[in-house]
PDB file of N, CA and C in Angstrom:
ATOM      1  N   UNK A   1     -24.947-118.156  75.667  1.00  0.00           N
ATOM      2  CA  UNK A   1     -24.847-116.750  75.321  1.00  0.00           C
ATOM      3  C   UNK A   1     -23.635-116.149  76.028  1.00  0.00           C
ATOM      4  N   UNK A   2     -22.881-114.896  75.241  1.00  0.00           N
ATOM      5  CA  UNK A   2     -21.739-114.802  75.996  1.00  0.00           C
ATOM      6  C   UNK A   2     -21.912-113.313  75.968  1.00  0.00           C
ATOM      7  N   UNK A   3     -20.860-112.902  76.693  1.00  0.00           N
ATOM      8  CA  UNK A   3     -20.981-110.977  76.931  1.00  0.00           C
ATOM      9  C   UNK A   3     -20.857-110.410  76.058  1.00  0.00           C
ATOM     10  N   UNK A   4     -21.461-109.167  75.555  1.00  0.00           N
ATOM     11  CA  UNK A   4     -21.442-108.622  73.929  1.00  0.00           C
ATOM     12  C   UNK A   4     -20.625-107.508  74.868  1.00  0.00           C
ATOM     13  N   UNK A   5     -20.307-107.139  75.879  1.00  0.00           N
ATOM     14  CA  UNK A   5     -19.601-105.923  76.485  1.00  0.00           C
ATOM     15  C   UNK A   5     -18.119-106.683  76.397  1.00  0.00           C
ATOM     16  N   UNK A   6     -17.303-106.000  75.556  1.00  0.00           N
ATOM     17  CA  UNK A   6     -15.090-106.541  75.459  1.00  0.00           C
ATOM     18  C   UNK A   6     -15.133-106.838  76.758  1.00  0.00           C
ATOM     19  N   UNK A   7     -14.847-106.117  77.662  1.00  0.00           N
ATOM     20  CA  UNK A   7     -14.719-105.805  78.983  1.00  0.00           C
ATOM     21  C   UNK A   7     -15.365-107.350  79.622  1.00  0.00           C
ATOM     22  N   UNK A   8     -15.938-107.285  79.657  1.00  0.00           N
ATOM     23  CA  UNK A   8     -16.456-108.896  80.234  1.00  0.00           C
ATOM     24  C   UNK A   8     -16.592-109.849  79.492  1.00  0.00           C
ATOM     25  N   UNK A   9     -16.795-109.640  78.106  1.00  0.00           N
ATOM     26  CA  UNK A   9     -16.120-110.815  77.551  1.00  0.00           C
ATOM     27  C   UNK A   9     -14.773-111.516  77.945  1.00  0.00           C
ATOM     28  N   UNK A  10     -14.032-110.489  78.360  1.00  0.00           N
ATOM     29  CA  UNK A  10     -12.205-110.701  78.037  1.00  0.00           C
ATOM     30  C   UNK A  10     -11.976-111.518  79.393  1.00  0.00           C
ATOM     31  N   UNK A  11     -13.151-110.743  80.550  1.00  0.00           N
ATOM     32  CA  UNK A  11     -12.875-111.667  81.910  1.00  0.00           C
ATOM     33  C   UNK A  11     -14.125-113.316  82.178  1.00  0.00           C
ATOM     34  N   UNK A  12     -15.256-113.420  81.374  1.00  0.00           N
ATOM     35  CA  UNK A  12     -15.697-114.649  80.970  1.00  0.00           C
ATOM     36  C   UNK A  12     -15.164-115.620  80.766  1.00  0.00           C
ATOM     37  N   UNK A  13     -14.411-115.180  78.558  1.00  0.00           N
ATOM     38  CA  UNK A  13     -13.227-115.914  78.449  1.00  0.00           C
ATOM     39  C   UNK A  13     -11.973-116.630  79.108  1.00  0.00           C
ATOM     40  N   UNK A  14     -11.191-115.130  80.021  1.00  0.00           N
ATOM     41  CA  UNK A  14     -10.711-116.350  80.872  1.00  0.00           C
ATOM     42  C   UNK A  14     -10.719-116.777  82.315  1.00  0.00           C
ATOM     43  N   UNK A  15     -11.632-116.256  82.526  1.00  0.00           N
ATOM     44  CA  UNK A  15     -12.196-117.472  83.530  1.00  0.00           C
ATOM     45  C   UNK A  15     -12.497-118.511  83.166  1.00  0.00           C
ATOM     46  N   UNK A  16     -13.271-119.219  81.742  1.00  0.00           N
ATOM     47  CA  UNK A  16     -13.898-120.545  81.278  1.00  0.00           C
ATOM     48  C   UNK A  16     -12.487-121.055  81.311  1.00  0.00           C
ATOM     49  N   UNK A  17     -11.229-119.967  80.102  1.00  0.00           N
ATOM     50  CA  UNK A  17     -10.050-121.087  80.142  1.00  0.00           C
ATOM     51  C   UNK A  17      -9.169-121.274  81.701  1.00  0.00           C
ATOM     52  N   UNK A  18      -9.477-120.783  82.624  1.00  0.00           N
ATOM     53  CA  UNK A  18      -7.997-121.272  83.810  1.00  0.00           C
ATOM     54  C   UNK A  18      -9.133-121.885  84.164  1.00  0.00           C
ATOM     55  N   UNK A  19     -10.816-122.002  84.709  1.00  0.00           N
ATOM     56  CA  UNK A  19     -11.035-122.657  85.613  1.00  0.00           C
ATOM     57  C   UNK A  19     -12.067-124.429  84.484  1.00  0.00           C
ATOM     58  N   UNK A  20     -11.866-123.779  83.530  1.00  0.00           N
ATOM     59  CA  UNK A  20     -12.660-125.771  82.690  1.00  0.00           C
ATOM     60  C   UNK A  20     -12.279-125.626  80.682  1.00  0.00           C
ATOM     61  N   UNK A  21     -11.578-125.135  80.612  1.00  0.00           N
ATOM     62  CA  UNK A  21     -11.015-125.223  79.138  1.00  0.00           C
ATOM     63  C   UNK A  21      -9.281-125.409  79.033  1.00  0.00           C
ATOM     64  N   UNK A  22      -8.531-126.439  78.446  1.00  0.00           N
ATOM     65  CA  UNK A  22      -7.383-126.717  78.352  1.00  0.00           C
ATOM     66  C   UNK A  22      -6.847-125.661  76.852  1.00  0.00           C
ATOM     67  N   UNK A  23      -8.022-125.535  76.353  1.00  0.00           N
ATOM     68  CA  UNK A  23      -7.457-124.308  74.727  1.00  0.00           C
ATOM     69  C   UNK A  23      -8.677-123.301  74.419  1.00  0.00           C
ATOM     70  N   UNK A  24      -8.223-122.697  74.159  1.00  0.00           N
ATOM     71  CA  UNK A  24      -9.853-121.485  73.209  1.00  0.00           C
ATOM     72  C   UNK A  24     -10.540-122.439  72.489  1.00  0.00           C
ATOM     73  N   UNK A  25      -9.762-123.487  71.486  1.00  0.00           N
ATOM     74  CA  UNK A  25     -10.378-124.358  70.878  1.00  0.00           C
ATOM     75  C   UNK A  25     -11.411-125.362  71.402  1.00  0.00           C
ATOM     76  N   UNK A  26     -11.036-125.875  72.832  1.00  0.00           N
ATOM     77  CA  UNK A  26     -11.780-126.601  73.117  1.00  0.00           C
ATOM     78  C   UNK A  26     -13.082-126.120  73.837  1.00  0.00           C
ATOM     79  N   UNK A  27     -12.916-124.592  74.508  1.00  0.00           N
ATOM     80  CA  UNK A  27     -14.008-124.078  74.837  1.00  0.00           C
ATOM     81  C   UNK A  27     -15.153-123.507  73.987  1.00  0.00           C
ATOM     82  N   UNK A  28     -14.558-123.155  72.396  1.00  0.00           N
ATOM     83  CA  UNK A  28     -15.413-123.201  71.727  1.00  0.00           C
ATOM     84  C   UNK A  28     -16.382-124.121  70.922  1.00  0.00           C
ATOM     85  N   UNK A  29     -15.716-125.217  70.917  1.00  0.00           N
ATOM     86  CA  UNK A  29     -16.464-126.660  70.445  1.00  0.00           C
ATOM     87  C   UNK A  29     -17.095-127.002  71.701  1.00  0.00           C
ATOM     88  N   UNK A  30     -17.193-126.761  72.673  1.00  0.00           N
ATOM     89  CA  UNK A  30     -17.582-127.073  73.858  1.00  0.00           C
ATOM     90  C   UNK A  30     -19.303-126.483  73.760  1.00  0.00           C
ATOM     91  N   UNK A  31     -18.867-124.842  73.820  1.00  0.00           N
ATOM     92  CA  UNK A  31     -19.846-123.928  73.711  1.00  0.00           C
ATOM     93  C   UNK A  31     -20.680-123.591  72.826  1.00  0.00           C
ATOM     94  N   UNK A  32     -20.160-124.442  71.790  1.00  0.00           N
ATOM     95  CA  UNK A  32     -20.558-124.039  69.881  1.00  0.00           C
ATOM     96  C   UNK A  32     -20.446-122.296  69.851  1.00  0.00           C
ATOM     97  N   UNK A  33     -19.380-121.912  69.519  1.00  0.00           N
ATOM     98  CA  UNK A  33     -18.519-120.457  69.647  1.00  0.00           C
ATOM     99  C   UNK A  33     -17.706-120.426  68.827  1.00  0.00           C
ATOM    100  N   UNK A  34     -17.969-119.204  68.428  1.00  0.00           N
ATOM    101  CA  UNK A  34     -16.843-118.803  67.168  1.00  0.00           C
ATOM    102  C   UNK A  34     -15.408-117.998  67.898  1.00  0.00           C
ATOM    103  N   UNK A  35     -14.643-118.942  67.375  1.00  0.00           N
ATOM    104  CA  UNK A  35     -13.052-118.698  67.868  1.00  0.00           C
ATOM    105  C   UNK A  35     -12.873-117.278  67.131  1.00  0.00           C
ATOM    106  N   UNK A  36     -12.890-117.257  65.851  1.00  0.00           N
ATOM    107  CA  UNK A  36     -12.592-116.363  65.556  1.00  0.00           C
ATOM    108  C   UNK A  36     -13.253-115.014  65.611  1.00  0.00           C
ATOM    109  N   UNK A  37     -14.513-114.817  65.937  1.00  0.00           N
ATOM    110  CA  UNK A  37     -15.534-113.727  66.341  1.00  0.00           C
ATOM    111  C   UNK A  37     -14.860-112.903  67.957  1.00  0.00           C
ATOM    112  N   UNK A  38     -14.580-114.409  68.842  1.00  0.00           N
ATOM    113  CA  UNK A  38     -14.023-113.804  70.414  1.00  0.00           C
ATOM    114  C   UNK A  38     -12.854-112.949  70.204  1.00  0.00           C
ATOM    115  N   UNK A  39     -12.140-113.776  69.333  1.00  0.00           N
ATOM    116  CA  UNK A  39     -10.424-113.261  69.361  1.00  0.00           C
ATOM    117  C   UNK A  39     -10.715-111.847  68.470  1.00  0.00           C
ATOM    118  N   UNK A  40     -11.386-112.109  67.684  1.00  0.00           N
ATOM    119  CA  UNK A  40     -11.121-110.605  66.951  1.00  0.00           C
ATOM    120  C   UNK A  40     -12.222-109.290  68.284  1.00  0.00           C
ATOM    121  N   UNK A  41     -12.675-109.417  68.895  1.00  0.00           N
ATOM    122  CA  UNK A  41     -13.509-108.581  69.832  1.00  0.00           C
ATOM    123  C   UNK A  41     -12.235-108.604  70.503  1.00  0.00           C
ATOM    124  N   UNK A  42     -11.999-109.463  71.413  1.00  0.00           N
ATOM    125  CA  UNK A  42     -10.416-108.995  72.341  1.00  0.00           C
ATOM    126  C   UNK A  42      -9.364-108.560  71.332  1.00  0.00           C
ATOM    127  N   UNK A  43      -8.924-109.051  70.321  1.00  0.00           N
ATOM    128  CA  UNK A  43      -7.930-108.191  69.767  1.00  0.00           C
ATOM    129  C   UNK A  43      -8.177-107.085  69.479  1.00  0.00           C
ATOM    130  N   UNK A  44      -9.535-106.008  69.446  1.00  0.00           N
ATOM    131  CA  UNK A  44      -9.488-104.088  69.381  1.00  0.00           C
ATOM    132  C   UNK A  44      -9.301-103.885  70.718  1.00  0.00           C
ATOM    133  N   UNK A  45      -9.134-104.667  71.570  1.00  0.00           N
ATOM    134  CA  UNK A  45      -8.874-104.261  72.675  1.00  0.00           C
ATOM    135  C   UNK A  45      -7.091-104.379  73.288  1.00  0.00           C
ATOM    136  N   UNK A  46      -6.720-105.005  72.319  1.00  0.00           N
ATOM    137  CA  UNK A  46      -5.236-105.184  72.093  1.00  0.00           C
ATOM    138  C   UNK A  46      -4.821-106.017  72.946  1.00  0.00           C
ATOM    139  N   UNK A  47      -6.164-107.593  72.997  1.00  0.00           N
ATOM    140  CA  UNK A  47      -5.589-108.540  74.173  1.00  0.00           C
ATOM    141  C   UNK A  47      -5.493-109.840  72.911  1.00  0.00           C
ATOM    142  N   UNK A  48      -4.254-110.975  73.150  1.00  0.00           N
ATOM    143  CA  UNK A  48      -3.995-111.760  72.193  1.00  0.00           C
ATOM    144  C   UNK A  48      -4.083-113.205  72.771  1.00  0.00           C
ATOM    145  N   UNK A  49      -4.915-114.318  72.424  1.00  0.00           N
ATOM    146  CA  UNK A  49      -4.781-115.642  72.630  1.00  0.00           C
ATOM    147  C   UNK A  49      -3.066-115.626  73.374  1.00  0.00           C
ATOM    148  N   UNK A  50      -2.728-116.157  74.127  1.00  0.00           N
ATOM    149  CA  UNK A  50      -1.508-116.852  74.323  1.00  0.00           C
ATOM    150  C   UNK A  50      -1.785-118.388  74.655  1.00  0.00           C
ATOM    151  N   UNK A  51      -0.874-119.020  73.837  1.00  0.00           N
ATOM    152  CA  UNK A  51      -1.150-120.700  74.207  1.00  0.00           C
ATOM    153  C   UNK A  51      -0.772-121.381  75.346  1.00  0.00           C
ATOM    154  N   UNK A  52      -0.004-120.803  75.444  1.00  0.00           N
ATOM    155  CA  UNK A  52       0.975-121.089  76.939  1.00  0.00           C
ATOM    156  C   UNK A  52       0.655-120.975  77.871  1.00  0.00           C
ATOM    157  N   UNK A  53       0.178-119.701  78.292  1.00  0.00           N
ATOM    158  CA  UNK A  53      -1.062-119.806  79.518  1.00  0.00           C
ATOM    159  C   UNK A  53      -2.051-119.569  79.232  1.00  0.00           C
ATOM    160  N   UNK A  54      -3.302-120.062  78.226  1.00  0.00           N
ATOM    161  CA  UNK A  54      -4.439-120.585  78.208  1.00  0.00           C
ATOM    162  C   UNK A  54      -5.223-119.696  78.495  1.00  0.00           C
ATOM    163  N   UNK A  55      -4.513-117.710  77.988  1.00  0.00           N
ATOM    164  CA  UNK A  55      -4.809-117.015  78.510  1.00  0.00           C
ATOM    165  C   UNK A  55      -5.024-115.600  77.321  1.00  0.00           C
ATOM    166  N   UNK A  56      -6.117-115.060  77.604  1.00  0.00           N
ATOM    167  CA  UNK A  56      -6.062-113.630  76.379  1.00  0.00           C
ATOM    168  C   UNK A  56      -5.260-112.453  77.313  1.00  0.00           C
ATOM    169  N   UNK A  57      -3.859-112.073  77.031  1.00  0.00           N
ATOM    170  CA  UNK A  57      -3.419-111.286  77.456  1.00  0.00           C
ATOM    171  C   UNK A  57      -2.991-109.872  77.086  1.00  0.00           C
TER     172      UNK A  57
END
């Protein structure tokens, strides 16, 4: 189960990716999680996947 509050979703998310996920992708096959459900909740918040640092910024 993950945070239905943006706000802690956005700091959940990346905490899972810097401290045990190498992509969003792999934390969601991990978690059975919809990639696209997280990203669109952080994106009204105007935060965006970056690949590079493994990070919603």
């Amino acid at each position: 189960m993950i945070p239905k509050d943006p706000v802690i979703l956005l700091s959940f998310v990346n905490l899972k990716l810097r401290d045990y996920y190498d992509s969003l992708e792999a934390m969601c096959e991990d978690m059975e999680l919809d990639s696209g459900e997280i990203t669109k909740k952080l994106e009204a918040m105007d935060y965006h996947y970056d690949k590079e640092k493994n990070q919603f910024v």
